[in-house]
Protein backbone atom coordinates (compact mmCIF):
# COMPACT_ATOMS: atom_id res chain seq x y z
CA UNK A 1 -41.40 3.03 -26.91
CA UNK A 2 -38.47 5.85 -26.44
CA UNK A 3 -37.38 3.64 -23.02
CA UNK A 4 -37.48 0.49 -25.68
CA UNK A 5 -35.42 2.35 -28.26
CA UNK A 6 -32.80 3.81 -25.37
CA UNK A 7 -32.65 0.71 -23.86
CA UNK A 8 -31.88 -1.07 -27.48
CA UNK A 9 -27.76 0.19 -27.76
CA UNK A 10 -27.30 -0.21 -23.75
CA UNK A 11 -28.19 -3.62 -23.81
CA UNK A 12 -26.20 -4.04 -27.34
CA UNK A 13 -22.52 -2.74 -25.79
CA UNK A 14 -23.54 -5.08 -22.69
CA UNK A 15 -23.99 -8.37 -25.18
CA UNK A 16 -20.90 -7.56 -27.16
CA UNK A 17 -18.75 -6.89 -23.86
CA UNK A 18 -19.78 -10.33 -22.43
CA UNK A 19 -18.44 -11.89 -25.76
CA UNK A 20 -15.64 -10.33 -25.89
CA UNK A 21 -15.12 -11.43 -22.23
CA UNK A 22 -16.13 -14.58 -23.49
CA UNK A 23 -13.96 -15.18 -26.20
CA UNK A 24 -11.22 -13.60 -24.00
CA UNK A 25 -12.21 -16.84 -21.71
CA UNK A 26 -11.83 -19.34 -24.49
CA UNK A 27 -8.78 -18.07 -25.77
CA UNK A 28 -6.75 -18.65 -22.52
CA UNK A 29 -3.87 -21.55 -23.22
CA UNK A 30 -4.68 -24.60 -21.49
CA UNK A 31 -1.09 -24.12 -19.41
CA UNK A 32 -2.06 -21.01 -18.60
CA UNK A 33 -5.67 -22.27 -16.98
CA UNK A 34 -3.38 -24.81 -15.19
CA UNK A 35 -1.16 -22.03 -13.76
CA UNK A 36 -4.72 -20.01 -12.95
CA UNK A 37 -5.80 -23.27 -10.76
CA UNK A 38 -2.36 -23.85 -8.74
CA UNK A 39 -2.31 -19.71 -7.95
CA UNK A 40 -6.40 -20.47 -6.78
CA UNK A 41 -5.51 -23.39 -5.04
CA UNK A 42 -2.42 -22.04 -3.10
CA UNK A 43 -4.04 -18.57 -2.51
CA UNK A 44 -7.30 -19.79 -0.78
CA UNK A 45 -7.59 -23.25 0.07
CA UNK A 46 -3.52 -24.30 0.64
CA UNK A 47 -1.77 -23.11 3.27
CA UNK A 48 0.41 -20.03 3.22
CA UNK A 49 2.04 -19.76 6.88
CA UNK A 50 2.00 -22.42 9.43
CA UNK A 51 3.05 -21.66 12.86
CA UNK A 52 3.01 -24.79 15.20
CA UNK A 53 4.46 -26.03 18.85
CA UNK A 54 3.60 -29.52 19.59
CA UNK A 55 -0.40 -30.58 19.14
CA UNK A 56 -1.00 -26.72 18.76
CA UNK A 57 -1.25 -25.46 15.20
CA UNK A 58 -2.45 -22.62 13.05
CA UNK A 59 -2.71 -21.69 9.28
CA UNK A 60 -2.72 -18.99 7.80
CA UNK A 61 -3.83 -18.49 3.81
CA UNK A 62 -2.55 -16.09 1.12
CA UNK A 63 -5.95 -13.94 1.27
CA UNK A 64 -5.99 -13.21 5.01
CA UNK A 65 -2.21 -11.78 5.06
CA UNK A 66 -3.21 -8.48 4.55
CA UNK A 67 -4.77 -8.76 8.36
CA UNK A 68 -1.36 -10.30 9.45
CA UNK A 69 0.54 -7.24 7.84
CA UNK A 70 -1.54 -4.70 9.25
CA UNK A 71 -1.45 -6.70 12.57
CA UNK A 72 1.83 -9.14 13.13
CA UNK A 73 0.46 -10.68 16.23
CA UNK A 74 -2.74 -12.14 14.51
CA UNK A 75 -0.32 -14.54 12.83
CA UNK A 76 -0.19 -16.31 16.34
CA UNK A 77 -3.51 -15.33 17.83
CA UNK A 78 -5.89 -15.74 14.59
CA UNK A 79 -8.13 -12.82 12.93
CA UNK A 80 -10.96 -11.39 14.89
CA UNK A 81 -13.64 -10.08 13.23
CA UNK A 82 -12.39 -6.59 13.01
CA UNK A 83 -9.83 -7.66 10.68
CA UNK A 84 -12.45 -8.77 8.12
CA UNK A 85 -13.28 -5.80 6.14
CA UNK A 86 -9.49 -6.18 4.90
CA UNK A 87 -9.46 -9.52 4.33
CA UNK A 88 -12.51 -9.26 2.29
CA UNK A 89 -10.73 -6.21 0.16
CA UNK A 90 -7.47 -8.29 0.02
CA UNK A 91 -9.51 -11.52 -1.45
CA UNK A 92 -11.58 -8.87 -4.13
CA UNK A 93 -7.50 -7.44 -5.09
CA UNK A 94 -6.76 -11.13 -5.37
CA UNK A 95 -9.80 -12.39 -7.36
CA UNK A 96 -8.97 -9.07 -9.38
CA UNK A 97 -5.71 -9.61 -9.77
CA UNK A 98 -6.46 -13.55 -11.04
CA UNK A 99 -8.70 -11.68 -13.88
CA UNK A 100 -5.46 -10.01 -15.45
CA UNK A 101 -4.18 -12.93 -17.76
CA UNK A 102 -7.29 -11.79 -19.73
CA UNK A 103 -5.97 -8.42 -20.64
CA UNK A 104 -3.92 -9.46 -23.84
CA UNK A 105 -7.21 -10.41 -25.83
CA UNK A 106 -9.15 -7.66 -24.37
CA UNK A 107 -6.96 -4.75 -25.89
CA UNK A 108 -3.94 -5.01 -28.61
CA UNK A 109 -1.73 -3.30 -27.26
CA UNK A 110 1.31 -5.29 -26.81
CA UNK A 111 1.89 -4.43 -23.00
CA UNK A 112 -0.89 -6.27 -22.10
CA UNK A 113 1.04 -8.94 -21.65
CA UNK A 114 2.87 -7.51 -18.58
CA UNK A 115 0.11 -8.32 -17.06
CA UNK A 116 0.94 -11.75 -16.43
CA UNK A 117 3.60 -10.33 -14.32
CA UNK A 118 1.08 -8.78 -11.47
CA UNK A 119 0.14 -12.04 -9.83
CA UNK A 120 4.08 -12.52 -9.14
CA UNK A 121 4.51 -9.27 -8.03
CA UNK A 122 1.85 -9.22 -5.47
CA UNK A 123 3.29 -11.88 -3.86
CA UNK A 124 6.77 -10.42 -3.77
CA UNK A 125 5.39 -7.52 -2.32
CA UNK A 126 3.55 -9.41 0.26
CA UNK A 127 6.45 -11.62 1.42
CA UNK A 128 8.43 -8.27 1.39
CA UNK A 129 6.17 -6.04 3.38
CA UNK A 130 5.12 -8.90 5.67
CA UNK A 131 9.00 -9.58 6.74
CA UNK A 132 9.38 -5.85 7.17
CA UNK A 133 6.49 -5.44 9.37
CA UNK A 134 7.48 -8.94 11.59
CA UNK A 135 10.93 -7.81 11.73
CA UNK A 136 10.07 -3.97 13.09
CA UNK A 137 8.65 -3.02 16.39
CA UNK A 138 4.89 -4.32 17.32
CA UNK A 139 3.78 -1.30 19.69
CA UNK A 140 4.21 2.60 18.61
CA UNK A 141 4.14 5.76 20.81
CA UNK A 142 2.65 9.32 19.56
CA UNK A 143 5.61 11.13 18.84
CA UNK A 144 4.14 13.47 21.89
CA UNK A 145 4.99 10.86 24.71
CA UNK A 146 7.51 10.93 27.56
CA UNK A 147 10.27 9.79 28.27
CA UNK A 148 9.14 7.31 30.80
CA UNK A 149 6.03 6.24 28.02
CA UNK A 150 8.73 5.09 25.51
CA UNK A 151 11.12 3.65 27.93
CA UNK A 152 7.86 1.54 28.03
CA UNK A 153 7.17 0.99 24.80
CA UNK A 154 10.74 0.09 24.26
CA UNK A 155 10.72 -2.16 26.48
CA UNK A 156 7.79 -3.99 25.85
CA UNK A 157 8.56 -4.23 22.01
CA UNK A 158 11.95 -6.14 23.25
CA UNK A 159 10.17 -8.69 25.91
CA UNK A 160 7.88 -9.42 22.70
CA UNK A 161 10.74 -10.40 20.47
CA UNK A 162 12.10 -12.07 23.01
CA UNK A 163 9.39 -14.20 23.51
CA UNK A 164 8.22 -14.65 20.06
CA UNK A 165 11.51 -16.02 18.74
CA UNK A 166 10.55 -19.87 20.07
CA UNK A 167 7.39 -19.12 18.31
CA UNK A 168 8.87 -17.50 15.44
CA UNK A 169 10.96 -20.46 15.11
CA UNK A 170 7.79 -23.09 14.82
CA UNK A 171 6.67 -20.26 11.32
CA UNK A 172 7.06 -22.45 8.09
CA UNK A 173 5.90 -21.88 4.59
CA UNK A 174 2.97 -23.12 3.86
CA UNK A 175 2.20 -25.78 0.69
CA UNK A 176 -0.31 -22.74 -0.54
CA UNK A 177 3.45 -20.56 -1.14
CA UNK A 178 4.80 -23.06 -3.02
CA UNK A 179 2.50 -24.18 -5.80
CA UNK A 180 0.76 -20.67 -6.06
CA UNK A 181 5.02 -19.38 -6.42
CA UNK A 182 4.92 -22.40 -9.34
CA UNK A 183 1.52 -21.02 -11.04
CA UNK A 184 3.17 -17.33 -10.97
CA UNK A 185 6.52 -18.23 -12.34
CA UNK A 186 4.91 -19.66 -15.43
CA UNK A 187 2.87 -16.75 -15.58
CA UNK A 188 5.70 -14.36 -15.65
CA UNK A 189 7.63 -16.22 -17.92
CA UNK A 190 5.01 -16.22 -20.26
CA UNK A 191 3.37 -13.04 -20.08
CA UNK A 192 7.41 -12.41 -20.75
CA UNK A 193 7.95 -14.32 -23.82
CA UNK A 194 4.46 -13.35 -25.52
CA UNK A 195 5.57 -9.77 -24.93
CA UNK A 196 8.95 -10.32 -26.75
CA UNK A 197 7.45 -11.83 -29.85
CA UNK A 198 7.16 -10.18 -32.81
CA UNK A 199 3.34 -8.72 -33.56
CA UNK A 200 2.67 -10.38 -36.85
CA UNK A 201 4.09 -14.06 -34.62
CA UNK A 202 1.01 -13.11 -32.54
């Protein structure tokens, strides 16, 4: 009986947060659920990158970029299987991230409504750090290393370029970037204009 009774108000709070969940759900706008499904559709089944020469082609999807930023080459030579563990945590941060529109009917405060902003953001940031990390040098030294080491290193970092800019040349954006960009654009503008309305409009 006393693991009935101090069971009773755990399982209570758990009903009434998957209502409020719930009723967070049903209270989505039906643009907004269309914005949801092109972000969903470009993020993990479209096509973010696409690198091809001739009959030779590879794709590359929103979810798996944080293995190409930690690793620039894999956007030519695919992900191994030691890049998964950050795929996996980029897809949770994205499936997270895709949860956010909820946050206006889950608290009233009025910021909530920034949150419509985040899905936009993380793929600024992406593009951004992804660019930065293509554009920089592929192979470090220790900071301990001769000269003759980063002569090397130097070296080999300009042979890469040089023979990834034919390649580089075959990168295009993806369908995935361009309809996901379309779902996040409505989402920022409006998380924006919900934001700026008066609290009694809302």
């Amino acid at each position: 009986m006393p693991n009935e009774t101090s069971a009773g108000p755990n399982v209570s709070a758990a009903e009434a947060a998957s209502h409020a969940w719930l009723r967070a759900v049903s209270r989505l706008a039906p643009l907004t659920w269309l914005a949801l499904i092109c972000i969903v559709a470009g993020w993990f089944f479209l096509d973010t990158l696409v690198v091809s020469a001739g009959p030779w082609r590879r794709a590359v999807h929103f979810y798996e970029l944080a293995a190409i930023i930690s690793n620039p080459v894999r956007l030519f030579l695919g992900i191994e299987r030691a890049q998964l563990p950050a795929v996996i945590a980029f897809t949770v941060l994205c499936l997270g991230v895709l949860c956010l529109p909820l946050a206006p009917f889950l608290s009233r405060v009025r910021e909530a409504w920034l949150a419509y902003l985040v899905p936009l953001a993380l793929m600024l940031v992406c593009g951004a750090w992804l660019y930065a990390r293509t554009s920089g040098e592929f192979f470090n030294t220790a900071a301990d290393t001769g000269t003759l080491a980063s002569d090397v290193v130097h070296f080999a970092n300009d042979l890469f370029h040089r023979a990834s800019q034919p390649v580089a040349r075959r990168v295009s954006i993806g369908a995935g970037s361009y309809v996901a960009l379309i779902g996040c654009l409505f989402l920022t503008w409006y998380g924006i204009r919900r934001y700026r309305e008066p609290p009694q409009v809302r």
